[in-house]
Protein backbone atom coordinates (compact mmCIF):
# COMPACT_ATOMS: atom_id res chain seq x y z
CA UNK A 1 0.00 0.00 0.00
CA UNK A 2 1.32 3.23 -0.72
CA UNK A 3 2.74 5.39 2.41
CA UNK A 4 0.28 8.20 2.73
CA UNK A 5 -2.71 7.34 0.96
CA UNK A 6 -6.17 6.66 2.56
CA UNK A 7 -5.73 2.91 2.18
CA UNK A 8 -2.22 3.35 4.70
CA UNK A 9 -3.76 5.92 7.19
CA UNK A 10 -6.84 2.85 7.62
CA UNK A 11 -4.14 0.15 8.29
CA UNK A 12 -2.39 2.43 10.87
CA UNK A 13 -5.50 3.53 12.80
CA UNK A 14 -6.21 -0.47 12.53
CA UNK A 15 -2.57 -1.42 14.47
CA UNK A 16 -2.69 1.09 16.70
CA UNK A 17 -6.05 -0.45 18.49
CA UNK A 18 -3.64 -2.67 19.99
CA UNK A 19 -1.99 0.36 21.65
CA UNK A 20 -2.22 0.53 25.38
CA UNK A 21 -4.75 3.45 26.49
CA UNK A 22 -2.75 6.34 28.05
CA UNK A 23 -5.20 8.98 29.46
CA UNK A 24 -4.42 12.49 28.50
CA UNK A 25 -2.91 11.74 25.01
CA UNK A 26 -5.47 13.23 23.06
CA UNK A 27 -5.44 15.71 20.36
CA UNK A 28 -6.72 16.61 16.94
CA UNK A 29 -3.58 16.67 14.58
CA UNK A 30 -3.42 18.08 11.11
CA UNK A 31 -0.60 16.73 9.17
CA UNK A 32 1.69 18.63 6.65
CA UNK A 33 3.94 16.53 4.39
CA UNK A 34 6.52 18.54 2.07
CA UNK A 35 8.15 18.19 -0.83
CA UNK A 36 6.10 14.65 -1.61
CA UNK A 37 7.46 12.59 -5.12
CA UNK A 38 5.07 14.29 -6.96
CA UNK A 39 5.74 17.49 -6.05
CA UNK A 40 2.67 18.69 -3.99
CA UNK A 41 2.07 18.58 -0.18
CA UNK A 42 0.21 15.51 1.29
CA UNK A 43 -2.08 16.62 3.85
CA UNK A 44 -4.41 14.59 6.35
CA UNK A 45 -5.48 14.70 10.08
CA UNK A 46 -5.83 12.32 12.79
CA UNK A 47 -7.87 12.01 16.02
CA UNK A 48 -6.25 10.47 18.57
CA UNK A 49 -7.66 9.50 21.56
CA UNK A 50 -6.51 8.38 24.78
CA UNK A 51 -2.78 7.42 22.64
CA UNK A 52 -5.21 5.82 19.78
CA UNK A 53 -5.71 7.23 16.11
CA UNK A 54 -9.85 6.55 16.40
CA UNK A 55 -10.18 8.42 12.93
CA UNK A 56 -7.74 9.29 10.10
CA UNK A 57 -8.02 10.83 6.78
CA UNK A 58 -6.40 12.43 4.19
CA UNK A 59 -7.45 16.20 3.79
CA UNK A 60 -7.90 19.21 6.17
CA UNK A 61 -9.52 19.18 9.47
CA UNK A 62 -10.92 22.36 10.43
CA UNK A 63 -11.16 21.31 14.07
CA UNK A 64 -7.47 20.71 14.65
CA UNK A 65 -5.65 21.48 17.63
CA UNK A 66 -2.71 22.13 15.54
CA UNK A 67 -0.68 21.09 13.14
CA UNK A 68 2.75 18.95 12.24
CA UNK A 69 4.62 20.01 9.25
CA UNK A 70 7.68 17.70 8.39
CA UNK A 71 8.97 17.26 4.73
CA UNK A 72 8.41 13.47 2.82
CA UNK A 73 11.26 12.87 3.76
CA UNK A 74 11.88 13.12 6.90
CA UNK A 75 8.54 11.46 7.81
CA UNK A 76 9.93 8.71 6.14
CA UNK A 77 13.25 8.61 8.06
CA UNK A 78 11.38 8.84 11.07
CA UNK A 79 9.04 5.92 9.83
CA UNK A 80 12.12 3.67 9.44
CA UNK A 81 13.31 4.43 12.90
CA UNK A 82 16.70 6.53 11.25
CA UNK A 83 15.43 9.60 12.51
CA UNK A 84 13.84 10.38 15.87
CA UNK A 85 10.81 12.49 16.34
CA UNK A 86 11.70 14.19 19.13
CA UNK A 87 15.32 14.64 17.63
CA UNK A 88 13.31 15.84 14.57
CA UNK A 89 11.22 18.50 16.20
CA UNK A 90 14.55 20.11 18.19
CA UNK A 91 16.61 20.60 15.09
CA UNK A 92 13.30 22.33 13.40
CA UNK A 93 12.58 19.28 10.93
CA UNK A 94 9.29 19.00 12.48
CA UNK A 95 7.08 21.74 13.39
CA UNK A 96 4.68 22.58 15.60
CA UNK A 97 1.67 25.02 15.00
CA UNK A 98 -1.38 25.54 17.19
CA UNK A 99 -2.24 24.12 20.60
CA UNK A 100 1.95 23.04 20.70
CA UNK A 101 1.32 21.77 24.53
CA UNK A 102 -1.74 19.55 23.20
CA UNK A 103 0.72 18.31 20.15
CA UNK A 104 3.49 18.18 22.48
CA UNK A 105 1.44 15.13 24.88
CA UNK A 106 1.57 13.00 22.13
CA UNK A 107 5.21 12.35 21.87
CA UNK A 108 5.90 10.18 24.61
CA UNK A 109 4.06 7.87 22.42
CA UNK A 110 6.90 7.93 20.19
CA UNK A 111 9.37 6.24 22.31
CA UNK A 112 7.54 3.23 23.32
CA UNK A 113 8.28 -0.22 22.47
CA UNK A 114 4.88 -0.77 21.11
CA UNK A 115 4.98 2.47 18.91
CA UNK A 116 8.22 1.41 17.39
CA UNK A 117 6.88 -2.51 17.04
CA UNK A 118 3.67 -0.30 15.10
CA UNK A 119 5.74 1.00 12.76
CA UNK A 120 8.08 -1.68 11.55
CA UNK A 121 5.34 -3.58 10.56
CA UNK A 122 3.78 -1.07 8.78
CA UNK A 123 6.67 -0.11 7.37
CA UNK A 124 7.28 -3.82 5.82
CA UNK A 125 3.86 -3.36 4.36
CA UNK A 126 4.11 0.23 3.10
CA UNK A 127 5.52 1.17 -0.56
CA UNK A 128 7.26 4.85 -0.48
């Protein structure tokens, strides 16, 4: 399946119901990718819920708390586990707009075991 498309963000929301619930990490993200292969932006948002994605699609949400702008790239990297998202976000590869403290809850998430386990599958099942 091809990394970004609706058919990707269904099988992610689908792994991560496996996830642990963790009170408190819950936010409305948009999502920015740059600089995609074919030359636009990739856009789409995700509710998450408790440390779940309960809903996930590509376009714009208007109810966002905020959004995360990375380049195609990068989000790639950090998919493969090369580079970190926290790492990502202090060198200014990742940005933060909106509710930032809401966004900013969320990234614990990133350095579980069960996050990482998430995304190496989906990675082996993904086509960039």
């Amino acid at each position: 399946m091809k990394y970004a498309s609706q058919e990707w963000l269904d099988r992610q929301r689908e792994l991560q119901q496996a996830f642990g619930r963790r009170p408190g990490a819950s936010a409305r993200v948009q999502y920015r990718l740059t600089h995609a292969p074919d030359g636009d932006d990739i856009r789409y948002f995700a509710d998450v819920q408790d440390g779940r994605v309960v809903d996930q699609r590509i376009g714009d949400d208007p109810a966002a708390d905020g959004t995360m702008s990375a380049s195609y790239a990068d989000s790639v990297a950090m998919l493969r586990g090369e580079l970190a998202p926290n790492a990502a976000f202090m060198q200014g590869r990742v940005k933060l707009s909106g509710n930032v403290a809401k966004l900013a809850a969320l990234m614990p998430i990133t350095q579980t075991t069960e996050y990482r386990n998430h995304y190496a599958q989906l990675v082996e099942e993904t086509e960039f």
